[in-house]
Structures are given as C-alpha cells and as structure tokens.
Protein backbone atom coordinates (compact mmCIF):
# COMPACT_ATOMS: atom_id res chain seq x y z
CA UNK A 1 73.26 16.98 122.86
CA UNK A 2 70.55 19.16 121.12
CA UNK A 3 70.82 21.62 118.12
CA UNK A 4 69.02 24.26 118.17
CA UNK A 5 67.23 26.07 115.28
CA UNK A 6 65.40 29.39 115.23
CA UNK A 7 63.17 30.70 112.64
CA UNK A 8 60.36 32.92 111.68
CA UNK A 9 62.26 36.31 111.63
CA UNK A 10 61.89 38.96 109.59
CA UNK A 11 60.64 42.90 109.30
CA UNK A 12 57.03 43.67 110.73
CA UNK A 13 55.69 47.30 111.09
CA UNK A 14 55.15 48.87 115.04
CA UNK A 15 52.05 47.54 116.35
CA UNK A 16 52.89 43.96 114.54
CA UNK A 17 53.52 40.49 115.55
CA UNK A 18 56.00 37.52 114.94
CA UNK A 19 56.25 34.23 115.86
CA UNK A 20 59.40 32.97 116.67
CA UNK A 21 59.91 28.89 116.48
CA UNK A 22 63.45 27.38 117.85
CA UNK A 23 63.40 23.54 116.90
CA UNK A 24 65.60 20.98 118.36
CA UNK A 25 67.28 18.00 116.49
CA UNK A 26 69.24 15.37 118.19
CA UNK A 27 67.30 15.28 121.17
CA UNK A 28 63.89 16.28 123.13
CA UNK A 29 63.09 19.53 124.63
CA UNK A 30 60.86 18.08 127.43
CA UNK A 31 63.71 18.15 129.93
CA UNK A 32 65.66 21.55 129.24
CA UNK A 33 64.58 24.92 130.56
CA UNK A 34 64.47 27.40 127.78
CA UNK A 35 65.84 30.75 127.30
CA UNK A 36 65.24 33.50 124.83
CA UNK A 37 67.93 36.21 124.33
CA UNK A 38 68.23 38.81 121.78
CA UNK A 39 70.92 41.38 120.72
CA UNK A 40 70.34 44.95 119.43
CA UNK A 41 73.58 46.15 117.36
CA UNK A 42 75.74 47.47 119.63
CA UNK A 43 74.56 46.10 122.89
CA UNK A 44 75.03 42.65 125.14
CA UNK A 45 73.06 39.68 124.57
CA UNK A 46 70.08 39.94 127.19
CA UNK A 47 67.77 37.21 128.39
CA UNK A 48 64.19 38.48 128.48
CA UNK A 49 62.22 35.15 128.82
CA UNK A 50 62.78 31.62 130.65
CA UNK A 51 60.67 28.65 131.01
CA UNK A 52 61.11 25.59 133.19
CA UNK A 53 61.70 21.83 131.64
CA UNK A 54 58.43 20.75 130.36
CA UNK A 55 58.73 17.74 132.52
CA UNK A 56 59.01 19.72 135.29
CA UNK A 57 56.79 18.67 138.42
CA UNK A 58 54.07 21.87 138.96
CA UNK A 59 55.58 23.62 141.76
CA UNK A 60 59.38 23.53 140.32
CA UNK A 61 60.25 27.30 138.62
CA UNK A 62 58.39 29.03 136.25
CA UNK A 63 58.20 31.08 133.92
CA UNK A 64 60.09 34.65 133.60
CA UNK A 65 59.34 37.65 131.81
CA UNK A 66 61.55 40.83 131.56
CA UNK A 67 59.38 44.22 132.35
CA UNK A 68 60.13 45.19 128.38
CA UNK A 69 58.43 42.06 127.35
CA UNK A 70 55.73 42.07 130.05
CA UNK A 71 52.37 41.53 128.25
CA UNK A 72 53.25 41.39 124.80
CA UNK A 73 55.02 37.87 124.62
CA UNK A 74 54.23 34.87 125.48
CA UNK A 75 56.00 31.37 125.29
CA UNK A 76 55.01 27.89 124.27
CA UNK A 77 56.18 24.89 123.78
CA UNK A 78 55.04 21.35 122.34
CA UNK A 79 57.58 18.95 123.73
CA UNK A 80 56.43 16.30 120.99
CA UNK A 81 57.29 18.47 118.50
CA UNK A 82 60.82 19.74 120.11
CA UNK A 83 59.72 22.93 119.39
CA UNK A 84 59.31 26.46 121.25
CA UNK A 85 57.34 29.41 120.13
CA UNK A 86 57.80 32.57 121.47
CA UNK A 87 54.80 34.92 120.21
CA UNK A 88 55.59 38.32 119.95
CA UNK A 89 52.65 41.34 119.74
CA UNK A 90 52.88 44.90 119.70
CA UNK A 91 55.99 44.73 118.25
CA UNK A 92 58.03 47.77 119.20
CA UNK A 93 61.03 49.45 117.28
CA UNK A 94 62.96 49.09 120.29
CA UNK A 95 62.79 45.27 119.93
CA UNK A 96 64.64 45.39 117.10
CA UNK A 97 67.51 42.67 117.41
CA UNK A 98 68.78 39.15 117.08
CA UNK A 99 66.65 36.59 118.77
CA UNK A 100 68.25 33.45 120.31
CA UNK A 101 66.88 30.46 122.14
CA UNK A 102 68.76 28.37 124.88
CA UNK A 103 68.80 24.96 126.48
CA UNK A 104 70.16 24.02 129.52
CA UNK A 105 69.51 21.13 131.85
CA UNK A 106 69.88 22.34 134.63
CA UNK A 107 69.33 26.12 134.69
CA UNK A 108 66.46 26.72 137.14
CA UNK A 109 64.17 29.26 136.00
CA UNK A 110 62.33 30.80 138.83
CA UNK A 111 60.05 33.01 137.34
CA UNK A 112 61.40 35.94 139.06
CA UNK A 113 64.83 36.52 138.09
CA UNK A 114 66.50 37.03 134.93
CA UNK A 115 69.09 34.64 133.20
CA UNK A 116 72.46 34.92 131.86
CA UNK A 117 74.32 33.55 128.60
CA UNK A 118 76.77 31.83 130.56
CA UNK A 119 73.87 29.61 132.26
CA UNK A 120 72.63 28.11 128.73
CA UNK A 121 75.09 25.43 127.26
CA UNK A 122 72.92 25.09 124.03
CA UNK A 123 72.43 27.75 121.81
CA UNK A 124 70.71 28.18 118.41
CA UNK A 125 72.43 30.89 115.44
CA UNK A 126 69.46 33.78 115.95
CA UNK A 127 67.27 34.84 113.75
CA UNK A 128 66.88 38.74 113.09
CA UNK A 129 63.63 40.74 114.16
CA UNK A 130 63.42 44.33 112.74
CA UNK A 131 60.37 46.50 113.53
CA UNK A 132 60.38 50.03 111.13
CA UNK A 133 57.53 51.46 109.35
C-alpha cells in the first residue's frame, strides 16, 4: 500500500498561487486515480479534482474539475517521481481550507462527476491553505 504525503501549504494573499505536491512512498502512483479534497472549518470534506491512473489507456476517464476550481487549478503528475501537483492560481479567500490527496485503484474518474471520501482508500494528513490579505 502507498503513503501519502502532502506539502507546500501555507498563507498566500487573494490573487496568489500555491503549489500543492502529495508524494507517495511504498509504492507508484502510475496506477491509482487521484483525488484532491479539502476542508474549510466547519464544513465536510469535498472532492474538487480527480484524475485517472497515469497508466490509464487514452479513452479510459479523465480528468474532473469542480465549477469553484474551474480555471484556476490544474493537476499534474510525474509518475516517476510518485508525485502529484495540484497548481493553484487566483487564490481566493473562499479556498481557504485543508487540502488532501487520495489514491484509489479502482475509483474511475470520469471527468464529469464529482468524487466522494468513501471512494479513496489512501489518504495523505492535509496540508493547510489560508488566503487573507
């Protein structure tokens, strides 16, 4: 099984950008979808981004963005490395949270639906984004 481990939080001013990096040890990425969460205090977990397994043949799922994220961010991954990036612009005080990434084997990410927590078995401990002037 894979660990999971997110960095590259922190506070950034409105307008700003982060990049988020969730590393794997134990095991390769290549052959997991991936799914980014993130919690603002008070509120459920939601998934706003999914990509397929990298190993994924071209016309199996995609890649989903939530309408809030539409634009702005933008996921990557280098499979070699174990290691997605999730690049965040325009950085909005409303996307203040906790950022997670997910693994799952076989989640199927369509590119067109959102995801739930219970359809990720690996999980990394978040890493906190705050946007405030």
């Amino acid at each position: 099984q894979v660990q999971l481990v997110e960095s590259g939080g922190g506070l950034v001013q409105p307008g700003g950008s982060l990049t988020l990096s969730c590393a794997a040890s134990g095991g390769t990425l290549d052959s997991y979808a991936i799914g980014w969460f993130r919690q603002a205090a008070g509120k459920e977990r939601e998934g706003f981004l999914c990509t397929k397994p990298g190993d994924a043949l071209p016309h199996y799922g995609g890649t989903y963005y939530a309408d809030s994220v539409k634009g702005r961010f933008t996921i990557s991954r280098d499979d070699a490395k174990s290691t997605v990036y999730l690049q965040m612009n325009s950085l909005e005080p409303g996307d203040t949270a906790i950022y997670y990434c997910a693994a799952d084997q076989t989640y199927y990410c369509s590119g067109d639906q959102s995801h739930k927590t219970y359809e990720f078995e690996y999980w990394g401990q978040g890493t906190q984004v705050t946007v405030s002037s």
